[in-house]
C-alpha atoms as a PDB file:
ATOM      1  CA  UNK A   1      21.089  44.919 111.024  1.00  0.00           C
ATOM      2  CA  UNK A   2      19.026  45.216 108.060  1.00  0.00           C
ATOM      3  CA  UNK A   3      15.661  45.348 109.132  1.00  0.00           C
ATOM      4  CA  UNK A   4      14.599  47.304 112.056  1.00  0.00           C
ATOM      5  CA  UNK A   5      11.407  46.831 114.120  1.00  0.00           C
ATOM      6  CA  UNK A   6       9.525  49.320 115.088  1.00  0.00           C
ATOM      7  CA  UNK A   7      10.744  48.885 118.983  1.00  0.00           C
ATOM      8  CA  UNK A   8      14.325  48.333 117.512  1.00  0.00           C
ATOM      9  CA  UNK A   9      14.160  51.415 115.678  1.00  0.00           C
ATOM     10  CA  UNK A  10      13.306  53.618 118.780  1.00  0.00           C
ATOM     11  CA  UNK A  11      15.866  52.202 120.491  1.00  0.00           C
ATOM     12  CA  UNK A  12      18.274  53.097 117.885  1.00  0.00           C
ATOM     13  CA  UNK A  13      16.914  56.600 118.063  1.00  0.00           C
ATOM     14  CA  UNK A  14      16.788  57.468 121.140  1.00  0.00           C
ATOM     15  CA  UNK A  15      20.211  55.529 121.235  1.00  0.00           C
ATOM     16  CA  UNK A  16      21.445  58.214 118.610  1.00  0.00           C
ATOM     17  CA  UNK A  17      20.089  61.401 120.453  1.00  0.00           C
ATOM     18  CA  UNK A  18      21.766  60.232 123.999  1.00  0.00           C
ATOM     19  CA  UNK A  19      24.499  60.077 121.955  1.00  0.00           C
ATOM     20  CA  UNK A  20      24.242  63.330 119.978  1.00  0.00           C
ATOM     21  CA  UNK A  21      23.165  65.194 123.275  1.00  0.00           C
ATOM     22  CA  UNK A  22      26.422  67.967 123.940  1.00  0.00           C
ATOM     23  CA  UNK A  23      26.917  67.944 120.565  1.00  0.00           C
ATOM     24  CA  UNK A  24      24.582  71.066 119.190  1.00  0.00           C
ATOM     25  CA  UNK A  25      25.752  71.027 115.891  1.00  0.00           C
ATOM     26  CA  UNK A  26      24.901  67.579 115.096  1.00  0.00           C
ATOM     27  CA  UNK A  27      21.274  65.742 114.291  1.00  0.00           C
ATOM     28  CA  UNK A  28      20.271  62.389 113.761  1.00  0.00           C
ATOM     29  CA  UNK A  29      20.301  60.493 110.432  1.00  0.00           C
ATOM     30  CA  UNK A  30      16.637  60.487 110.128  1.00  0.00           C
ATOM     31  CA  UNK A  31      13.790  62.847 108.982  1.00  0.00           C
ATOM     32  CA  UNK A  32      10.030  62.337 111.400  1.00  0.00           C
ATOM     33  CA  UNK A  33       6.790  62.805 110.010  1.00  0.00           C
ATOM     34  CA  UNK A  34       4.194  63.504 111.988  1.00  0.00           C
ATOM     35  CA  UNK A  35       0.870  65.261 110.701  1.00  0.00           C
ATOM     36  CA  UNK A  36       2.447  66.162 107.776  1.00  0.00           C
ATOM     37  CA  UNK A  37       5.614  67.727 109.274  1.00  0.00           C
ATOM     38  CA  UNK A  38       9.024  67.396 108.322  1.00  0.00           C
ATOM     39  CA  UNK A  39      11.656  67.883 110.850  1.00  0.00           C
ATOM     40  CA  UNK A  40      14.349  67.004 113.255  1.00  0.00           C
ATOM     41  CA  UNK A  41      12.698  66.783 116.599  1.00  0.00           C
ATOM     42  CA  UNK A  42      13.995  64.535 118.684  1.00  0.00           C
ATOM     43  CA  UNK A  43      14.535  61.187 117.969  1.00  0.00           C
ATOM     44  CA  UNK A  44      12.625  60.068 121.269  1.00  0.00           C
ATOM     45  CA  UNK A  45       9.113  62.187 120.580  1.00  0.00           C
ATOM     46  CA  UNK A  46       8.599  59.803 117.924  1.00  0.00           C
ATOM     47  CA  UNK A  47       5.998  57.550 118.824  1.00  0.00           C
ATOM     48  CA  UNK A  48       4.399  54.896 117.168  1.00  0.00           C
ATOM     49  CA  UNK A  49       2.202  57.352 115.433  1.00  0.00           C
ATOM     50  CA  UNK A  50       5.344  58.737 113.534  1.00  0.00           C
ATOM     51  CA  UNK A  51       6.423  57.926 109.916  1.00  0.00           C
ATOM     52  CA  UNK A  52       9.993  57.962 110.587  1.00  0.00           C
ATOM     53  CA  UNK A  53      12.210  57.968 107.086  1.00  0.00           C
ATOM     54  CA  UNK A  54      15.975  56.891 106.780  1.00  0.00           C
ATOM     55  CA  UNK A  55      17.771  56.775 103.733  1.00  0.00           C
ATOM     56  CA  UNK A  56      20.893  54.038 102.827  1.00  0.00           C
ATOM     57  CA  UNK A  57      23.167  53.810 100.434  1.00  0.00           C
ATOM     58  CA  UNK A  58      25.215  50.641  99.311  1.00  0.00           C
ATOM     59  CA  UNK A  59      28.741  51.588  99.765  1.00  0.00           C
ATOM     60  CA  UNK A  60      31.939  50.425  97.739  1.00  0.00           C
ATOM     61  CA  UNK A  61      32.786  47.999 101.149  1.00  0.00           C
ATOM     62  CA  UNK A  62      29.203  46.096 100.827  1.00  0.00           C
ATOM     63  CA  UNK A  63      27.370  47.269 103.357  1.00  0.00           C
ATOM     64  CA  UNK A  64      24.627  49.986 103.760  1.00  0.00           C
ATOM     65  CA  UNK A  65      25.721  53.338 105.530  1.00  0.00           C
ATOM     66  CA  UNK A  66      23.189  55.893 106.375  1.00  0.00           C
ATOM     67  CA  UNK A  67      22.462  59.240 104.466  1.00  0.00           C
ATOM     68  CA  UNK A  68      21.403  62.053 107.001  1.00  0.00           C
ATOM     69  CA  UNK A  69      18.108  63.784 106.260  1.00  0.00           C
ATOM     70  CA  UNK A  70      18.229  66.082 108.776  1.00  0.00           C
ATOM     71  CA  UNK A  71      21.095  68.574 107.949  1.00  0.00           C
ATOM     72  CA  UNK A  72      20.717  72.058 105.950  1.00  0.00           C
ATOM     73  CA  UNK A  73      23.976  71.081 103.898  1.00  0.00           C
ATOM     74  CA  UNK A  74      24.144  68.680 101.211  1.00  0.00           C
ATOM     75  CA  UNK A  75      25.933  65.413 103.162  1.00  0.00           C
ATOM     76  CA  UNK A  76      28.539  63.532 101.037  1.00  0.00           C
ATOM     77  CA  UNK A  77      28.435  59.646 100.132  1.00  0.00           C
ATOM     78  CA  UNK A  78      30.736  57.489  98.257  1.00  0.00           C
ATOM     79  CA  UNK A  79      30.091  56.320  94.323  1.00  0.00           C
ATOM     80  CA  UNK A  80      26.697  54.100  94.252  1.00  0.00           C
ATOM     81  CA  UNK A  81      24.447  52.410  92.227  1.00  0.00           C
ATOM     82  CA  UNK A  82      21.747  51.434  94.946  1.00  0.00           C
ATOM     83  CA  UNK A  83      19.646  53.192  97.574  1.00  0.00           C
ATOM     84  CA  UNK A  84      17.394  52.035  99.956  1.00  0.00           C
ATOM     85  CA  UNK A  85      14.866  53.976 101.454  1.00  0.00           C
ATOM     86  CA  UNK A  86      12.610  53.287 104.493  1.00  0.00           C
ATOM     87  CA  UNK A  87       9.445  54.268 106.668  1.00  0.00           C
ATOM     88  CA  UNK A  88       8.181  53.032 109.750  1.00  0.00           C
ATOM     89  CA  UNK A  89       4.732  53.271 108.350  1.00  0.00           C
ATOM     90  CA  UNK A  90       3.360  52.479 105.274  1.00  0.00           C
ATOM     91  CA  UNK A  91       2.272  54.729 102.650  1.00  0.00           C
ATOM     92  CA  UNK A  92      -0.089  55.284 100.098  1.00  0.00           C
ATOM     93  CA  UNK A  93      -0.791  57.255  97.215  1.00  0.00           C
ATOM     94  CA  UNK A  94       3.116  58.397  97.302  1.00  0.00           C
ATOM     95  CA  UNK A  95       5.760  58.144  94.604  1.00  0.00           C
ATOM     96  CA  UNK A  96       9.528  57.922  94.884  1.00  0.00           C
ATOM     97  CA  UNK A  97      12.411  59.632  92.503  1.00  0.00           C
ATOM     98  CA  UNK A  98      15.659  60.472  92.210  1.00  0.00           C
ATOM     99  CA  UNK A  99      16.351  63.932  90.645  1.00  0.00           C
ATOM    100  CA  UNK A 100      19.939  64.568  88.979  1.00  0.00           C
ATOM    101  CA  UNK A 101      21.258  68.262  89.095  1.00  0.00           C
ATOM    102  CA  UNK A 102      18.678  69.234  86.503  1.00  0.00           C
ATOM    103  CA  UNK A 103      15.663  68.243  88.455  1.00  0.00           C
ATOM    104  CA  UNK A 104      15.000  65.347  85.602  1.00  0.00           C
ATOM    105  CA  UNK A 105      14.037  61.966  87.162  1.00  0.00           C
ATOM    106  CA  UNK A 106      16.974  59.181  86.737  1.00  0.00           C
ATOM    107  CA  UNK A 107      16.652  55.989  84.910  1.00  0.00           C
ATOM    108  CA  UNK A 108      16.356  53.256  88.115  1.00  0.00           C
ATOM    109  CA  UNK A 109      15.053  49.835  88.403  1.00  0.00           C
ATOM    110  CA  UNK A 110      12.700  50.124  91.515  1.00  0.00           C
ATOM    111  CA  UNK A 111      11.481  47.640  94.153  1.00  0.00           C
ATOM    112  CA  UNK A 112       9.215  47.946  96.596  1.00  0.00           C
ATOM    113  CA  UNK A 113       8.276  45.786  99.805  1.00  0.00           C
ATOM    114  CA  UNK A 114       5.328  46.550 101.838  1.00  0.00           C
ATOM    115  CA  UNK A 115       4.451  45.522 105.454  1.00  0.00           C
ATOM    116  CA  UNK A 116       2.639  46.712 108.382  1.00  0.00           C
ATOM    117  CA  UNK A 117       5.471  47.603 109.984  1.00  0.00           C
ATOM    118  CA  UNK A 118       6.551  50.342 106.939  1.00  0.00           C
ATOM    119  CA  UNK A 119       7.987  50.121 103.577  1.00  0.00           C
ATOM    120  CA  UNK A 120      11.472  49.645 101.622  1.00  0.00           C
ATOM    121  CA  UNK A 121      11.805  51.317  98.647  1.00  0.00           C
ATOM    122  CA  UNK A 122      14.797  49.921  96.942  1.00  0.00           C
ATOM    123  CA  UNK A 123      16.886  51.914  93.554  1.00  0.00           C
ATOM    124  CA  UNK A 124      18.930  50.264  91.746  1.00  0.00           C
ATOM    125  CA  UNK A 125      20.362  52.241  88.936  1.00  0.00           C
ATOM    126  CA  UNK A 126      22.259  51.118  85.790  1.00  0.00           C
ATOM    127  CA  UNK A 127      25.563  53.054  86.262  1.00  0.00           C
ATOM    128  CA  UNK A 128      26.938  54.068  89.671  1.00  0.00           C
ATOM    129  CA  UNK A 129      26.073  57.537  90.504  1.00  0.00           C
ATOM    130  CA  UNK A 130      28.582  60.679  89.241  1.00  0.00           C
ATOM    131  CA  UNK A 131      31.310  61.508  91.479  1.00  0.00           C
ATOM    132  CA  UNK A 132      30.995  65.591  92.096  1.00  0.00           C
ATOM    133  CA  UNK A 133      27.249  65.931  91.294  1.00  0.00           C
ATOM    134  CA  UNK A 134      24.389  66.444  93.424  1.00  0.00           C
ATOM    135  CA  UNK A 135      21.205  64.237  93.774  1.00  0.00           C
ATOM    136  CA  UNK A 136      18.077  64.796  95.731  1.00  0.00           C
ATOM    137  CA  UNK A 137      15.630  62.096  96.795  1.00  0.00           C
ATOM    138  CA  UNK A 138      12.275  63.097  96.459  1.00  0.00           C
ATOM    139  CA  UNK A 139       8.475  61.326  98.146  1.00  0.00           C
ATOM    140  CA  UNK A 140       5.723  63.211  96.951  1.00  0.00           C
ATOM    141  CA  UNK A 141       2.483  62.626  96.101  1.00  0.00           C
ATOM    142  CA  UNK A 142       1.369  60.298  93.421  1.00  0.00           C
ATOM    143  CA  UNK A 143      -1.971  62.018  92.366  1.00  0.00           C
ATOM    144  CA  UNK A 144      -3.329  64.929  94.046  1.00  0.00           C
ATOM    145  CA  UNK A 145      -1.620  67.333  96.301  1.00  0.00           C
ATOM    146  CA  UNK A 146      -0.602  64.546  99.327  1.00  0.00           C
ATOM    147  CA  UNK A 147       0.109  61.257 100.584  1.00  0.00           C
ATOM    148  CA  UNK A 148      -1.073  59.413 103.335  1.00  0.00           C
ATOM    149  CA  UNK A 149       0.187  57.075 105.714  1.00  0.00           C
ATOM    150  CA  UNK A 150      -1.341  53.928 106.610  1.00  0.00           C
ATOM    151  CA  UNK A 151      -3.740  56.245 109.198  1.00  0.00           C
ATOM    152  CA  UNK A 152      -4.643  58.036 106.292  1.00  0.00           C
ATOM    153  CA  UNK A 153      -3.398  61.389 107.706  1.00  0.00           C
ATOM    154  CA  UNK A 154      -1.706  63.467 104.813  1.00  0.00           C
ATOM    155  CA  UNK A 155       2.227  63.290 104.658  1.00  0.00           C
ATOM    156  CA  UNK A 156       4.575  66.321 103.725  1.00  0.00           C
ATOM    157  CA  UNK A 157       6.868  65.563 100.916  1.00  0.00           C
ATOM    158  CA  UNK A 158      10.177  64.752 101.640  1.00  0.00           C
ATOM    159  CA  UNK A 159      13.268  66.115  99.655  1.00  0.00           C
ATOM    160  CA  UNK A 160      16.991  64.625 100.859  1.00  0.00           C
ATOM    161  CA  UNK A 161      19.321  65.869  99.215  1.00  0.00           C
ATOM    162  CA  UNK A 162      23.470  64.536  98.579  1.00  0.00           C
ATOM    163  CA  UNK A 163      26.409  64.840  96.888  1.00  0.00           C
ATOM    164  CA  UNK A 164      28.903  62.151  95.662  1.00  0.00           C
ATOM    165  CA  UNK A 165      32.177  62.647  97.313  1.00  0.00           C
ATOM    166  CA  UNK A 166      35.023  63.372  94.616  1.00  0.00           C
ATOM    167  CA  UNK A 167      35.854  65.900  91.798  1.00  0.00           C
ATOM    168  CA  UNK A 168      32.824  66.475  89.288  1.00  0.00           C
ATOM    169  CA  UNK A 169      33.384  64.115  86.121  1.00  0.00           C
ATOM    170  CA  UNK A 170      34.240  66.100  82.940  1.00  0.00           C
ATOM    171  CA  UNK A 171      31.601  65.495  80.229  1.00  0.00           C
ATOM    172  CA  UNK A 172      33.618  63.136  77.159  1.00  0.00           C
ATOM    173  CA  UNK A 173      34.385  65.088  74.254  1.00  0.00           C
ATOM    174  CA  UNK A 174      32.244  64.961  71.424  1.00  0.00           C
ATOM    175  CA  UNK A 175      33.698  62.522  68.339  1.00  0.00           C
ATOM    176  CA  UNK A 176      35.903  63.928  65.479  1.00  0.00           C
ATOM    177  CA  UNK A 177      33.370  64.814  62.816  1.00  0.00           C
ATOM    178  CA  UNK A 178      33.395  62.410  59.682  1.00  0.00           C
ATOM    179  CA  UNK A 179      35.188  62.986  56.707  1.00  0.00           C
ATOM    180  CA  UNK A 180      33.714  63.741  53.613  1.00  0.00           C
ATOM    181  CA  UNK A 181      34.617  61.141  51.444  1.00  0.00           C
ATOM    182  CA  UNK A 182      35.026  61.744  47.719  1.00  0.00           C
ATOM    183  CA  UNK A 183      31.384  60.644  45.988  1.00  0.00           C
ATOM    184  CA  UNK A 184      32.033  58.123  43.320  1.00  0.00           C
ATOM    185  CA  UNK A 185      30.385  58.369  40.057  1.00  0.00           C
ATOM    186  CA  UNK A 186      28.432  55.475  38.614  1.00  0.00           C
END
């Protein structure tokens, strides 16, 4: 269940709200773009004229679970090296990072695939994210003020952000300094 087309995806969505409906407190896994706004309208208003986003992680059991977009608090995931982001639509002018606790972009070996039908943006990074620390996802804008989707209407940027499950890793203490030899005379 890897790739989604676009009818597959609103079936999943709408799938998702029927299920979610009774349950106030809950949202679906996915944040809709439309116009340039960012939200969690129901999964079902989303028409083809949408940019829907979800966000995946590859978890320790090899397979991709879903990171929720849509909820105010900071949604936990297990240890990961790879992400996988996607868009019913395609994009353009847009760039795609992943901010540590610091806000300073991490060290990832991107891919991208482009089709009429949307994008994935694939991260691979070289060591598994830290368990206890925070990350955000951010799609913004890669020169001016705002992307566009394949329409060319102007996108709002998009900021999901996560914490890895587990207690925060204490930094490794810093080496013994060297001894000071004696200096030999020549």
């Amino acid at each position: 269940m890897r790739l989604f087309r676009r009818t597959g995806l609103a079936a999943l969505c709408g799938l998702t709200a029927a299920l979610l409906t009774g349950c106030p407190d809950k949202t679906p896994d996915t944040a809709v773009v439309d116009g340039g706004v960012t939200g969690t309208p129901a999964a079902q208003d989303a028409g083809p004229d949408t940019a829907v986003f979800t966000l995946q992680y590859q978890a320790p059991d090899a397979g991709l679970a879903l990171i929720p977009l849509a909820l105010e608090e900071k949604p936990l995931i297990e240890q990961t090296s790879d992400l996988e982001l996607r868009s019913t639509l395609p994009l353009k002018n847009y760039r795609v990072r992943l901010m540590d606790e610091a806000d300073r972009a991490m060290i990832s070996d991107d891919s991208v695939t482009e089709a009429d039908d949307g994008l994935v943006y694939r991260i691979h990074l070289p060591q598994p994210l830290k368990t206890g620390f925070s990350y955000t996802l951010v799609v913004d804008s890669q020169t001016g003020s705002a992307f566009q989707d394949s329409r060319g209407r102007d996108v709002e940027d998009l900021r999901a952000a996560f914490q890895v499950a587990g207690d925060k890793e204490k930094p490794k203490p810093p080496p013994p300094p060297a001894k000071a030899g004696k200096k030999k005379r020549k």
